[in-house]
C-alpha atoms as a PDB file:
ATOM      1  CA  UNK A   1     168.789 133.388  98.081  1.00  0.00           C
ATOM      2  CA  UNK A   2     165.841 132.846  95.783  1.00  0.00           C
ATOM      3  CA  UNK A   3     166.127 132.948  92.096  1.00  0.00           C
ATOM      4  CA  UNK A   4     163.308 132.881  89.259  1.00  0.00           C
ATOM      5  CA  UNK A   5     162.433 133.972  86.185  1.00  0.00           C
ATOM      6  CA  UNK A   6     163.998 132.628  82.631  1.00  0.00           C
ATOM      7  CA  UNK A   7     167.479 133.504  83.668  1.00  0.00           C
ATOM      8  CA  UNK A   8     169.677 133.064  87.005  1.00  0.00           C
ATOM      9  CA  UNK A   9     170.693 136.413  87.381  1.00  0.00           C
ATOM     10  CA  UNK A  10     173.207 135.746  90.697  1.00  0.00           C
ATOM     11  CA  UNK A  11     174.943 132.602  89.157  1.00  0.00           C
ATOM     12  CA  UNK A  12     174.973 134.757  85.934  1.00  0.00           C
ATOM     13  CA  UNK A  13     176.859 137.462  87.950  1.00  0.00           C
ATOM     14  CA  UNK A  14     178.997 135.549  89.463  1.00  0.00           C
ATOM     15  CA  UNK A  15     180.354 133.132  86.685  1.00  0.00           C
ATOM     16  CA  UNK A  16     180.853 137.051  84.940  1.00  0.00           C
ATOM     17  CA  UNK A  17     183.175 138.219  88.136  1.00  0.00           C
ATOM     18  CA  UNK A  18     184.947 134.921  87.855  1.00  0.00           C
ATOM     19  CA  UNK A  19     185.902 135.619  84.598  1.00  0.00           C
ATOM     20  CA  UNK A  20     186.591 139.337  85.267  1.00  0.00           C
ATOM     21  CA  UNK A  21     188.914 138.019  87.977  1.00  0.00           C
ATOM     22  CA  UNK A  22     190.542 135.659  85.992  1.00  0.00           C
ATOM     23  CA  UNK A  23     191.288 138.067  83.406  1.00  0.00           C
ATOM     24  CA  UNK A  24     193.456 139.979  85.370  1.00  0.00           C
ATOM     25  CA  UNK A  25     190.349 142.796  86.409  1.00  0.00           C
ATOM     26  CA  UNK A  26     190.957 144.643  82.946  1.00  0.00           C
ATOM     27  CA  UNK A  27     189.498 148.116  83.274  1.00  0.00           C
ATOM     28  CA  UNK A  28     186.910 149.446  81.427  1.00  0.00           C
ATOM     29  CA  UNK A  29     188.579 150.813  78.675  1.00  0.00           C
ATOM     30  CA  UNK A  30     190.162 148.010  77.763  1.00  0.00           C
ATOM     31  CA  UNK A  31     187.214 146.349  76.345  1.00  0.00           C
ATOM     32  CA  UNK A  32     186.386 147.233  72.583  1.00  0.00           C
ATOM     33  CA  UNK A  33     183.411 146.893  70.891  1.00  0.00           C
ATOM     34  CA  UNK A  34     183.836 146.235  66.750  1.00  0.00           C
ATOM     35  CA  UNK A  35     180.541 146.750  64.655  1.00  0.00           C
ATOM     36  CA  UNK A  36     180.281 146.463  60.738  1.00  0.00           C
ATOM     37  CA  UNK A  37     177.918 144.890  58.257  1.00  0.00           C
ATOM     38  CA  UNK A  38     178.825 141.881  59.329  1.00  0.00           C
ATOM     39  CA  UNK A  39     177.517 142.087  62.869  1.00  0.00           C
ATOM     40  CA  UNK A  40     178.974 143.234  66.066  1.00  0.00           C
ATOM     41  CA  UNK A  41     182.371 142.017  67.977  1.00  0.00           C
ATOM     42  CA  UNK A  42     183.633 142.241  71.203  1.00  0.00           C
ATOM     43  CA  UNK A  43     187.359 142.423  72.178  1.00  0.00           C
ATOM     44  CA  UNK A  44     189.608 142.686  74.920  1.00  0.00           C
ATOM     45  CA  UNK A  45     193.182 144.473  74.373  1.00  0.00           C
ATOM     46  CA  UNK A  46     193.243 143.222  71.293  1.00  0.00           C
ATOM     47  CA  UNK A  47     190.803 143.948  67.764  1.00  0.00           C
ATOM     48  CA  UNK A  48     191.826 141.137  65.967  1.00  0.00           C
ATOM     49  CA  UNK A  49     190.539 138.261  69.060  1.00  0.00           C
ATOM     50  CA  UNK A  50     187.355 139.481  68.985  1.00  0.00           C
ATOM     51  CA  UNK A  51     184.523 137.572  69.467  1.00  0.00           C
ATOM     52  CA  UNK A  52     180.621 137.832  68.034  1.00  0.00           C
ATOM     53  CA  UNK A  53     178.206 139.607  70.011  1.00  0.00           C
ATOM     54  CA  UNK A  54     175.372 136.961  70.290  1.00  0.00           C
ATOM     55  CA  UNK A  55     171.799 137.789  68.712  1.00  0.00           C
ATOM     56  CA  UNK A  56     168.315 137.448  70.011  1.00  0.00           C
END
């Protein structure tokens, strides 16, 4: 496989379907997504261990 550009797209993927799998393959809706004036936070099952959405 060939990879280029600024970002490694398959190792990208696959470090994301690690941690998918490692999670326990939550669904879809069990993701959250928080945003205030504060600045946006993701969550899974639970609001209050969310984590910051990262910037550009």
């Amino acid at each position: 496989m060939h990879q280029w550009g600024p970002r490694d797209l398959a190792d990208e993927t696959g470090e994301a379907l690690a941690w998918w799998e490692g999670a326990g393959r939550p669904e879809l809706f069990d993701f959250g997504l928080t945003v205030t004036a504060d600045g946006h936070r993701v969550w899974l099952g639970d609001p209050s261990a969310a984590w910051p959405v990262p910037t550009a």
